[in-house]
N, C-alpha and C. Protein backbone atom coordinates (compact mmCIF):
# COMPACT_ATOMS: atom_id res chain seq x y z
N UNK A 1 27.57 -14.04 27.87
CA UNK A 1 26.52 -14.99 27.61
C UNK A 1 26.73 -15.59 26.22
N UNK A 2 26.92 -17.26 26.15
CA UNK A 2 26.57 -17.33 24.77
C UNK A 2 25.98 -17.33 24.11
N UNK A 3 25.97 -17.25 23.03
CA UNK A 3 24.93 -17.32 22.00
C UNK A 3 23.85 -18.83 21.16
N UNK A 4 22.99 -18.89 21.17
CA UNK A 4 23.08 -20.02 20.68
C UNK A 4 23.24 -20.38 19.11
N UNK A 5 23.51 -21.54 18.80
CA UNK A 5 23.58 -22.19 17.57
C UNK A 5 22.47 -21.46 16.90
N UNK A 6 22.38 -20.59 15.52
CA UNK A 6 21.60 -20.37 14.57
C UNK A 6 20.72 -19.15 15.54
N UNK A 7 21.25 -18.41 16.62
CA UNK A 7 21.06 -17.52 17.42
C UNK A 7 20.67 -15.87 16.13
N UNK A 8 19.75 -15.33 15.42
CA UNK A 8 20.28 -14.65 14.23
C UNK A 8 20.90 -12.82 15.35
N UNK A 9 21.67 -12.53 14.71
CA UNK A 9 22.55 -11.44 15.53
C UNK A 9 21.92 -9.95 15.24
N UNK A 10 21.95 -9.14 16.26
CA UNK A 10 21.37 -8.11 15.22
C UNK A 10 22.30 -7.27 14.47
N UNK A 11 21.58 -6.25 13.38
CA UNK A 11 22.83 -5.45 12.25
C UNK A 11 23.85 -4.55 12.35
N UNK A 12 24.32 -4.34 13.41
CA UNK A 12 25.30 -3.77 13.96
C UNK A 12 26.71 -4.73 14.32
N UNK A 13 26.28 -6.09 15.55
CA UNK A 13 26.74 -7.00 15.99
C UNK A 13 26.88 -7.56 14.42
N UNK A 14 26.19 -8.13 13.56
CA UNK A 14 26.65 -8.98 12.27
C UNK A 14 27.84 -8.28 11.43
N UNK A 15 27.49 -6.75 11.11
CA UNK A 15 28.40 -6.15 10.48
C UNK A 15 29.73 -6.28 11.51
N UNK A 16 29.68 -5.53 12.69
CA UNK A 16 31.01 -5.51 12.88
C UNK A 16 31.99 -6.89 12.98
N UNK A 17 30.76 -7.93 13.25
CA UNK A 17 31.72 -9.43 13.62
C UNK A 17 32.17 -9.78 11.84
N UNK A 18 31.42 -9.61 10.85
CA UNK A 18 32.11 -9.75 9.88
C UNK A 18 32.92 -8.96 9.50
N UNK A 19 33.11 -7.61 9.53
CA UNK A 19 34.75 -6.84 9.64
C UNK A 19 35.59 -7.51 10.25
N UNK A 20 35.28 -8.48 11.36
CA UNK A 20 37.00 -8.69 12.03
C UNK A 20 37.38 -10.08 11.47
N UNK A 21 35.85 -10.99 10.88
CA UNK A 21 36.25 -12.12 10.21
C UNK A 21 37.46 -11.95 9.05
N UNK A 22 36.58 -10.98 8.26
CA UNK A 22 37.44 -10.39 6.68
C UNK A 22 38.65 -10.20 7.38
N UNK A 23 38.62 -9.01 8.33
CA UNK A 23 40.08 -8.51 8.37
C UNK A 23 40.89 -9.81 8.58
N UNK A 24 40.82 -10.61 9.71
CA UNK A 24 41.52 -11.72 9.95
C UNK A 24 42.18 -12.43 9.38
N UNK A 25 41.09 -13.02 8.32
CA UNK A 25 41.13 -13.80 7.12
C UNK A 25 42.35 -12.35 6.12
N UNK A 26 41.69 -11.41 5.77
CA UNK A 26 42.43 -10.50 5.13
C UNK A 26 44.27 -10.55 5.58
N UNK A 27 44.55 -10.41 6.92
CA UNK A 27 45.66 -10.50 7.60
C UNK A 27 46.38 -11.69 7.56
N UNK A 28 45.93 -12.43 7.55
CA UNK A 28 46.63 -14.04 7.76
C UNK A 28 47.23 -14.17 5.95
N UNK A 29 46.48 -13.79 5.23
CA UNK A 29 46.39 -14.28 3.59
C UNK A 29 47.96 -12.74 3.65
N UNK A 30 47.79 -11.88 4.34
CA UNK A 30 48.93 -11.18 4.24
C UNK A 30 50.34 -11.38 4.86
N UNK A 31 50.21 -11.80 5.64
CA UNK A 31 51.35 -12.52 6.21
C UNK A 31 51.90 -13.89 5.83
N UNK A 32 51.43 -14.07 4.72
CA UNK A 32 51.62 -15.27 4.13
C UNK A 32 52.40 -15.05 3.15
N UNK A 33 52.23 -13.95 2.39
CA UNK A 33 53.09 -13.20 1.47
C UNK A 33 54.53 -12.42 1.71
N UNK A 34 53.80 -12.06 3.20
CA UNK A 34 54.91 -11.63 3.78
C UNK A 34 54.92 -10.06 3.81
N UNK A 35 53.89 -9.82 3.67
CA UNK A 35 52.81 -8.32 3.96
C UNK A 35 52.36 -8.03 5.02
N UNK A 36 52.61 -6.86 5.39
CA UNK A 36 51.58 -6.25 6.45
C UNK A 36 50.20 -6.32 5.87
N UNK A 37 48.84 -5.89 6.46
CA UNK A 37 47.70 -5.84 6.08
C UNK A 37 47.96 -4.77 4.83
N UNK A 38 48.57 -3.70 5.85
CA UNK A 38 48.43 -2.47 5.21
C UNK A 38 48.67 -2.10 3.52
N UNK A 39 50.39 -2.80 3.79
CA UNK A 39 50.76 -3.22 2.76
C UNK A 39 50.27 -4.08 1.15
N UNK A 40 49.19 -4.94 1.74
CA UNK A 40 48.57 -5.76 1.21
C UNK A 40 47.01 -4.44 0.34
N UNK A 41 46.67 -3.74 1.81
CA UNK A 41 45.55 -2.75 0.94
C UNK A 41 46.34 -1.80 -0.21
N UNK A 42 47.51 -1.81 0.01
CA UNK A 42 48.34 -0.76 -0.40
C UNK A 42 48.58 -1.18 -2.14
N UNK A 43 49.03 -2.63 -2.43
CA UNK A 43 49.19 -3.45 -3.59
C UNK A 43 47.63 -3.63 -4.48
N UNK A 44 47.21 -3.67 -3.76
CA UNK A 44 45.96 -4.10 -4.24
C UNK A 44 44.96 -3.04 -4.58
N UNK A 45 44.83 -2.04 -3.93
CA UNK A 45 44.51 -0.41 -4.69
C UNK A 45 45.08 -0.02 -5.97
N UNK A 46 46.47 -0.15 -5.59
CA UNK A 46 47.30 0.00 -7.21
C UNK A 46 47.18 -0.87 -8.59
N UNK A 47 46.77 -2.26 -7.74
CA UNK A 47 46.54 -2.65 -8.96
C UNK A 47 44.87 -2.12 -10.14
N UNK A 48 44.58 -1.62 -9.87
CA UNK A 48 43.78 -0.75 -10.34
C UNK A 48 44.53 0.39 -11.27
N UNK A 49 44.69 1.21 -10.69
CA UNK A 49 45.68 2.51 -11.53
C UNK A 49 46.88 2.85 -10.58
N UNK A 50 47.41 4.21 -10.72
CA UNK A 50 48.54 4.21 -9.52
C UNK A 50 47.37 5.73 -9.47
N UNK A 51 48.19 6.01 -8.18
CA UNK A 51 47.50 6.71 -7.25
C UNK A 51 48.28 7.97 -7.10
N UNK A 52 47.77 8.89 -6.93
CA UNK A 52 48.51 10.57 -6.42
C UNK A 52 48.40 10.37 -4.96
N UNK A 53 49.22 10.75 -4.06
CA UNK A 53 49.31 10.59 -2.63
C UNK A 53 48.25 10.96 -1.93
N UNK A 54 47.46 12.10 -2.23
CA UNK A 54 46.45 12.70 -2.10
C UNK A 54 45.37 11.51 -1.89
N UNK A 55 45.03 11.22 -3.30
CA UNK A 55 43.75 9.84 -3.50
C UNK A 55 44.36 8.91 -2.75
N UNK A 56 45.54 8.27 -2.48
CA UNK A 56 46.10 7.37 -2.06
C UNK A 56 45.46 7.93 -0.74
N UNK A 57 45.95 8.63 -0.09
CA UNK A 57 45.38 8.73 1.47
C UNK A 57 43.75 8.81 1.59
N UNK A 58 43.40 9.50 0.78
CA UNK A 58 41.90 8.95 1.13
C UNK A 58 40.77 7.95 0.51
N UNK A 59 41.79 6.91 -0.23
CA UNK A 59 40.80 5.69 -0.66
C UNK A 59 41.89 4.94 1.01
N UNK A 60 42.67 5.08 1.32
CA UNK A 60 42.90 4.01 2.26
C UNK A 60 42.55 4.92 3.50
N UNK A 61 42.30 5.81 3.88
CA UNK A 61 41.58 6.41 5.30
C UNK A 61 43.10 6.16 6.43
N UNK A 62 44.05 6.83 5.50
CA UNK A 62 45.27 7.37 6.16
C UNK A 62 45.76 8.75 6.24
N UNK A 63 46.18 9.31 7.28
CA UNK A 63 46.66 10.77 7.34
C UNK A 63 48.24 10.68 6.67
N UNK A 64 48.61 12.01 6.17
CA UNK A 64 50.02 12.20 5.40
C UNK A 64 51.27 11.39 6.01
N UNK A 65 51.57 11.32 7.10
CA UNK A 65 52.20 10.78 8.05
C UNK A 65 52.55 9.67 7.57
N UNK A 66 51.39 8.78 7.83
CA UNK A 66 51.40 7.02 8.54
C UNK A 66 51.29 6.60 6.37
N UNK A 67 50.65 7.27 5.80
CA UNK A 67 50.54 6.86 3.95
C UNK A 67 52.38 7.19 3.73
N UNK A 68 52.76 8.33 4.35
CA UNK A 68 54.53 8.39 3.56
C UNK A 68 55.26 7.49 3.93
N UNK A 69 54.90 6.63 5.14
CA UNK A 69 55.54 5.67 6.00
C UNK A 69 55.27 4.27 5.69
N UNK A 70 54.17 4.12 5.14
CA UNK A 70 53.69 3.11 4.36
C UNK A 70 54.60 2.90 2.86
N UNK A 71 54.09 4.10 2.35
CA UNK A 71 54.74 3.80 0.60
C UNK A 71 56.39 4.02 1.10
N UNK A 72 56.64 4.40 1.78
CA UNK A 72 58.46 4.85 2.08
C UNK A 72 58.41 2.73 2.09
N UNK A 73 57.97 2.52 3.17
CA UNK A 73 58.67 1.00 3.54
C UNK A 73 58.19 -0.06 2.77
N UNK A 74 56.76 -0.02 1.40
CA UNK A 74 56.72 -0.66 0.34
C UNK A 74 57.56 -0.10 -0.35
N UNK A 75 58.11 0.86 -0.60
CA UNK A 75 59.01 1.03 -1.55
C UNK A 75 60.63 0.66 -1.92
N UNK A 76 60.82 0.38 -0.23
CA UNK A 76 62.19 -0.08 0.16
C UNK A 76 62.35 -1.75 -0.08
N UNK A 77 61.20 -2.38 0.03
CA UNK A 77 60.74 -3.68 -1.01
C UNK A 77 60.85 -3.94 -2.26
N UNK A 78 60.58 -3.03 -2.86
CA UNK A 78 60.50 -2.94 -3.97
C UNK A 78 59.50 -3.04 -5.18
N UNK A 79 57.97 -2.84 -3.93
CA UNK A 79 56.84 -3.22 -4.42
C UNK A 79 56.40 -2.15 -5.63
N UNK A 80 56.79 -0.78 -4.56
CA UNK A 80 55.81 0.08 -5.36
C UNK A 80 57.31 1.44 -5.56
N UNK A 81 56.74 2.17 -6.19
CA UNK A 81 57.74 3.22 -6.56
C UNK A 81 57.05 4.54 -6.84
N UNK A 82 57.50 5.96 -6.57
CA UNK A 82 57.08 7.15 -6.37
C UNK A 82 57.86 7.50 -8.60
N UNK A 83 56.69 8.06 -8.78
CA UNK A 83 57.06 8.88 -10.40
C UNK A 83 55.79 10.01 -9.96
N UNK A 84 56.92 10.76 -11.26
CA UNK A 84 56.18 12.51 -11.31
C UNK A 84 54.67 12.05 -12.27
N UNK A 85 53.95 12.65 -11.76
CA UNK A 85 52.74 12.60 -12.06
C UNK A 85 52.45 13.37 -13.64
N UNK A 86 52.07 12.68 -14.66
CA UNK A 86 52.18 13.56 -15.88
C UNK A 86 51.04 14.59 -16.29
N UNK A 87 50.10 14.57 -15.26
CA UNK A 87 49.28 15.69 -14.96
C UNK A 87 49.78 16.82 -14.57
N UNK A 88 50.99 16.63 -13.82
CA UNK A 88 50.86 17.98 -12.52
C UNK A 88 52.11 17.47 -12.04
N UNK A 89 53.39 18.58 -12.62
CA UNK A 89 54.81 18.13 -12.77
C UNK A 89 55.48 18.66 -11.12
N UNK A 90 54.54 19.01 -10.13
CA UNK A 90 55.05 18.97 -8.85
C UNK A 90 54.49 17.85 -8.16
N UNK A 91 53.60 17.48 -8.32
CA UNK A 91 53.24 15.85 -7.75
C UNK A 91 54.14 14.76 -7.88
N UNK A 92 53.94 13.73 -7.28
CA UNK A 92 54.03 12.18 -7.33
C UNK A 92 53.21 11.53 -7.54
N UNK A 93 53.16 10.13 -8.06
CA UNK A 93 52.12 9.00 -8.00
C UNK A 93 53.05 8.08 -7.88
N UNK A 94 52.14 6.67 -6.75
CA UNK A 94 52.55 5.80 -6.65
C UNK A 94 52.38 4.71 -7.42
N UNK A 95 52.71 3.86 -7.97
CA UNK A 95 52.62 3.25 -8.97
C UNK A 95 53.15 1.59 -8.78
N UNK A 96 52.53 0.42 -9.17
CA UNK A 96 53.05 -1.03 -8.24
C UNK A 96 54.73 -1.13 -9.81
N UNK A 97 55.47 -1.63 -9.23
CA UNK A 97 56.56 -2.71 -9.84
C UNK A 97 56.51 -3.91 -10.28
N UNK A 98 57.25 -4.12 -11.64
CA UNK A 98 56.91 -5.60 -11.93
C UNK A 98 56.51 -6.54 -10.83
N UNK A 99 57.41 -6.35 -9.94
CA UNK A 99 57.72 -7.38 -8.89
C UNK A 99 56.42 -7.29 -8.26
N UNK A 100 55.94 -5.67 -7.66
CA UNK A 100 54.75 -5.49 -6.85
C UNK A 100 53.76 -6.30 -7.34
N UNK A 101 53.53 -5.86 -8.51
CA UNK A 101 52.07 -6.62 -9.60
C UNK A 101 52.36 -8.25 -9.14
N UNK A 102 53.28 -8.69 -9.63
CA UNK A 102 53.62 -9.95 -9.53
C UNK A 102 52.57 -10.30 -8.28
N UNK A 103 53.51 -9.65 -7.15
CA UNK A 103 52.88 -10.57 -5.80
C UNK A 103 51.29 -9.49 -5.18
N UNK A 104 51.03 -8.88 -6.20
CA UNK A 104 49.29 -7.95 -5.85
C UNK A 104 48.79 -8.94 -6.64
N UNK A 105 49.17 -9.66 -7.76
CA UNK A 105 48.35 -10.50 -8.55
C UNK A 105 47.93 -11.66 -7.16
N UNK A 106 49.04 -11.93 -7.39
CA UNK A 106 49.14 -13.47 -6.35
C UNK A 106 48.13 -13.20 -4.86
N UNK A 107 48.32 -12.35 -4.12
CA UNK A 107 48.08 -12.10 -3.23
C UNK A 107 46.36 -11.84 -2.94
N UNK A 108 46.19 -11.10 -4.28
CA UNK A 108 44.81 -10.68 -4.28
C UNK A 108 43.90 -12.04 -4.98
N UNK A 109 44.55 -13.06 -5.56
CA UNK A 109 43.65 -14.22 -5.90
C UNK A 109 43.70 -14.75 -4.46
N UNK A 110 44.71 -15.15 -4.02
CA UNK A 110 44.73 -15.84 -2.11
C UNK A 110 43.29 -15.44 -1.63
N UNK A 111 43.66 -14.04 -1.02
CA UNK A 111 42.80 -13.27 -0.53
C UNK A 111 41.37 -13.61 -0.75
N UNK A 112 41.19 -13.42 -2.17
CA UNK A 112 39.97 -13.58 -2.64
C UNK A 112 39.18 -15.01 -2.64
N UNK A 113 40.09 -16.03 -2.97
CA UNK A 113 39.57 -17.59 -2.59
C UNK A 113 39.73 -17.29 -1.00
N UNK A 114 39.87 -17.55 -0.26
CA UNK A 114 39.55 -17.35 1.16
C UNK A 114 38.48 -16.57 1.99
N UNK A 115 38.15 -15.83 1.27
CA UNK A 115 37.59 -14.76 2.16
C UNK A 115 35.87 -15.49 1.20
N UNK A 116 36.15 -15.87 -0.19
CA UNK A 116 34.83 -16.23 -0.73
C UNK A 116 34.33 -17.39 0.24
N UNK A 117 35.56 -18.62 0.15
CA UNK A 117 34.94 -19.85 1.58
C UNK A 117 34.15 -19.16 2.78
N UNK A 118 34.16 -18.18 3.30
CA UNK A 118 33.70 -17.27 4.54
C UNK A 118 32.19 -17.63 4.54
N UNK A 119 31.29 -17.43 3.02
CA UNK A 119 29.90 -17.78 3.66
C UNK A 119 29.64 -19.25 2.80
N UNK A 120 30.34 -20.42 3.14
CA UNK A 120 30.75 -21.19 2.79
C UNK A 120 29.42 -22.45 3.11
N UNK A 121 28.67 -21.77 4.34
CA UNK A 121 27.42 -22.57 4.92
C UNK A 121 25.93 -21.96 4.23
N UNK A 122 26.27 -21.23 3.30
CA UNK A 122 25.41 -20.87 2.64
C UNK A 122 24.76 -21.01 1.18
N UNK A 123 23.41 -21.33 0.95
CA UNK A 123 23.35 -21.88 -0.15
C UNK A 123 23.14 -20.78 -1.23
N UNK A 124 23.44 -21.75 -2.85
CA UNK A 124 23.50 -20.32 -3.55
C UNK A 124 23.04 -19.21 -4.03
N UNK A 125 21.23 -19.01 -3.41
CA UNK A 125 20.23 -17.87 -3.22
C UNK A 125 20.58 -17.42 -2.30
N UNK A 126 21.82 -17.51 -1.71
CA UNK A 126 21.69 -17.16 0.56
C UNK A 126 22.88 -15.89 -0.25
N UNK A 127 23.60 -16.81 -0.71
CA UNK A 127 25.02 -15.72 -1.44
C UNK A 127 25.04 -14.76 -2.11
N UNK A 128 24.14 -15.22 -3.40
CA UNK A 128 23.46 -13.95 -4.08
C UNK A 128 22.81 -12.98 -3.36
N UNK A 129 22.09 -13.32 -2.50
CA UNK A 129 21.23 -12.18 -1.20
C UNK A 129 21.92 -11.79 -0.53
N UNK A 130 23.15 -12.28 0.00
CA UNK A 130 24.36 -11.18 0.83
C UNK A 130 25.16 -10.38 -0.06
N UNK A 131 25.58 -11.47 -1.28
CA UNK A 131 26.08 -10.35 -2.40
C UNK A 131 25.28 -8.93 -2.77
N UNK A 132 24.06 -9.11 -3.08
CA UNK A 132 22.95 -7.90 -3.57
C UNK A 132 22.86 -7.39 -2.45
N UNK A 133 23.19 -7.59 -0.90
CA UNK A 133 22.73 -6.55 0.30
C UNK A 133 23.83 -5.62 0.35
N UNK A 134 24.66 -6.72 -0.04
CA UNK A 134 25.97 -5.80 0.70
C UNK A 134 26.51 -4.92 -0.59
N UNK A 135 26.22 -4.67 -1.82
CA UNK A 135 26.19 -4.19 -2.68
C UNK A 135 25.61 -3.13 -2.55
N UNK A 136 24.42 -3.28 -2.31
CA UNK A 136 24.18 -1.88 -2.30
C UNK A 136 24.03 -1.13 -0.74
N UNK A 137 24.94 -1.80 -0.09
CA UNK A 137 25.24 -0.68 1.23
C UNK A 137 26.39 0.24 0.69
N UNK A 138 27.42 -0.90 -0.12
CA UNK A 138 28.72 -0.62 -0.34
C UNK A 138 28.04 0.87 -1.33
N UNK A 139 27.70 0.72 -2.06
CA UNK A 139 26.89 1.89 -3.21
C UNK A 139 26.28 3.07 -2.01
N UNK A 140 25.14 2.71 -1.65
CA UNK A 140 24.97 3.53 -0.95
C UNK A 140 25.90 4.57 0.05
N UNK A 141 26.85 3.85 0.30
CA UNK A 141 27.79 4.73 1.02
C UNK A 141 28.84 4.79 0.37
N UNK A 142 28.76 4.93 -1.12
CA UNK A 142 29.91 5.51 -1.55
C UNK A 142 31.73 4.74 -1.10
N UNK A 143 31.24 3.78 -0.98
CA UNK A 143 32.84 3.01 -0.58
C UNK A 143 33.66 2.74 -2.30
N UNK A 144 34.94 3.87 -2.04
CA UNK A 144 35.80 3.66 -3.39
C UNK A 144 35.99 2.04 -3.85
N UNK A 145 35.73 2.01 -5.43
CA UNK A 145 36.00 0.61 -5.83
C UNK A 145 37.50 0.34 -5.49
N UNK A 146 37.66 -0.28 -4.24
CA UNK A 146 39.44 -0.69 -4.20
C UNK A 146 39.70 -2.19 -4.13
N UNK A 147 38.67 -2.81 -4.16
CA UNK A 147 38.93 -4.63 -3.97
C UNK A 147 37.69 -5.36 -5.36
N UNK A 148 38.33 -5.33 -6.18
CA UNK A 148 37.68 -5.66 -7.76
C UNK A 148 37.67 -7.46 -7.46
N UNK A 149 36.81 -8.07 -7.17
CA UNK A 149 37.16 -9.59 -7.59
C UNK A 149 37.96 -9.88 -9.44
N UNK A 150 38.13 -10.99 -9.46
CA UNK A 150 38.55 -11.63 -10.80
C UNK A 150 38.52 -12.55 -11.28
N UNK A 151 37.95 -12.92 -12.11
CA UNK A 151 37.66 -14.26 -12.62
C UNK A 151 38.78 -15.12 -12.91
N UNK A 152 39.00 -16.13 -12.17
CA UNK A 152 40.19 -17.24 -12.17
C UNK A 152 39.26 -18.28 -12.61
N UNK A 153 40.12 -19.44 -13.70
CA UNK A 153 39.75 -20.60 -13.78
C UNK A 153 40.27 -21.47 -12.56
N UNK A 154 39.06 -22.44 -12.33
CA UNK A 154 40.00 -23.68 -11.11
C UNK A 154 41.02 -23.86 -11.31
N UNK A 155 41.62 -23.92 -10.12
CA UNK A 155 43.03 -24.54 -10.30
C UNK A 155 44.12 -23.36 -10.42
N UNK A 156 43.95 -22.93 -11.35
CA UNK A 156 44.63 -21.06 -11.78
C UNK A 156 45.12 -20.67 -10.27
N UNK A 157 45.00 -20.71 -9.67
CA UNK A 157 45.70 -19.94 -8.18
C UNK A 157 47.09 -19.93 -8.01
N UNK A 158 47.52 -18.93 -8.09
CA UNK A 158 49.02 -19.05 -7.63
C UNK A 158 49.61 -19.54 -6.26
N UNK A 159 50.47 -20.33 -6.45
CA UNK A 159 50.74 -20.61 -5.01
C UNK A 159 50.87 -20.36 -3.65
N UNK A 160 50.82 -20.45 -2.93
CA UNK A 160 50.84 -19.65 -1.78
C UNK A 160 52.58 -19.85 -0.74
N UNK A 161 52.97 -19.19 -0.96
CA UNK A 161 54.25 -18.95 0.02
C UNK A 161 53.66 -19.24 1.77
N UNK A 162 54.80 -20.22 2.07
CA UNK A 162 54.40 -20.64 3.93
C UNK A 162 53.36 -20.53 4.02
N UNK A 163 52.72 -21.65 2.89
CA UNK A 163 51.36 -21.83 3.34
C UNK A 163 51.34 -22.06 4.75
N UNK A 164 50.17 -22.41 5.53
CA UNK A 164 49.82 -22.64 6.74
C UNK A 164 48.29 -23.70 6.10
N UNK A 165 48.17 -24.31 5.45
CA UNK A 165 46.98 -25.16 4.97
C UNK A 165 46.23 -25.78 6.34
N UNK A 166 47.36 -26.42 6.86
CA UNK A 166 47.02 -27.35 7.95
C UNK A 166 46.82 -26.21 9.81
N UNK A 167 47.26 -25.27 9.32
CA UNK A 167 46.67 -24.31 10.36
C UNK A 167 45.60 -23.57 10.08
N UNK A 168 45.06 -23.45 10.86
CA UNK A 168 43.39 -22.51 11.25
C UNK A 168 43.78 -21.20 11.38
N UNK A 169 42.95 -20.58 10.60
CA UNK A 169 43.32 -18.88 10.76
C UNK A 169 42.43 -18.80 11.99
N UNK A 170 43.03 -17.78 12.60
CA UNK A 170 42.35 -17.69 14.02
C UNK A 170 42.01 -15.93 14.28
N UNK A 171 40.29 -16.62 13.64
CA UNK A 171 39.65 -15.40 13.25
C UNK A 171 38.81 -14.83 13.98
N UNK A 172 38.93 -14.90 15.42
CA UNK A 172 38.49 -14.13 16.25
C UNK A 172 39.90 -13.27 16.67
N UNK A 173 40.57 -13.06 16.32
CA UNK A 173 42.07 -12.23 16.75
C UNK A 173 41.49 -10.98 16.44
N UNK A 174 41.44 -9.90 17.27
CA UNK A 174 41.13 -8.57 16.41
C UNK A 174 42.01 -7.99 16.01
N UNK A 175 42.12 -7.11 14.81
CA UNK A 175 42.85 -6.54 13.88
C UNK A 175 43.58 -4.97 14.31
């Protein structure tokens, strides 16, 4: 059945349809770089601090497995790189590369102009009120700080590799 125009959804249906918007939007802005998603959460965590494999698997909600298989095949890129942890001389931490930073910089401004257009039909008390809701769900449930916005001047955006400008992200695709 469709829905109609300005139909309001209830909070289950809204949340999950905006997870697959983000992700979408999230995915497309990664493949543009030339990233998996994963890859893309993977750069963009680090740019924060580097990570012990441990925290690494549970700010990204990966088991030991599928996280060694991840940083193994960013690493063969040359994004990110494994060093002894100077806490705790049997550990590792993962840590981004010039190069990584380079394209986590780039990638995570993309990301971030795109995904901000998302409530783009909204005016700027509507934004602030999804910003302050969704703030404090994010708080309330304890979701690790792993996606920091950043203040860019206009224009400041790094370029985008194979852009697709003139193509439509096609954001009903599920993730």
């Amino acid at each position: 059945m469709a829905e109609e125009a300005g139909e309001q959804l209830g909070i289950v249906t809204a949340l999950v349809r905006s997870a697959f918007l983000v992700n979408a939007v999230y995915a497309e802005s990664a493949r543009e770089y030339g990233l998996t998603p994963q890859q893309g959460q993977l750069i963009c965590v680090l740019m924060a601090q580097p990570y012990g494999m441990s925290g690494l698997g549970a700010v990204l909600g990966l088991a030991k497995s599928s996280l060694t298989e991840l940083v193994d095949r960013t690493t063969q890129r040359g994004l990110v790189r494994r060093e002894p942890d100077p806490r705790d001389g049997r550990a590792v931490r993962v840590v981004l590369t010039a190069q990584g930073g380079k394209l986590a910089e780039a990638f995570h401004a993309e990301a971030c102009r795109r995904i901000a257009e998302l409530p783009a039909g909204l005016g700027g008390g509507e934004r602030d009120a999804l910003a302050a809701l969704l703030s404090q769900m994010v708080q309330d449930n304890q979701v690790p700080k792993v996606f920091v916005e950043r203040d860019q001047a206009a224009g400041d955006s790094p370029p985008v590799p194979n852009s697709s400008a003139n193509r439509p992200v096609n954001r009903s695709a599920p993730l």
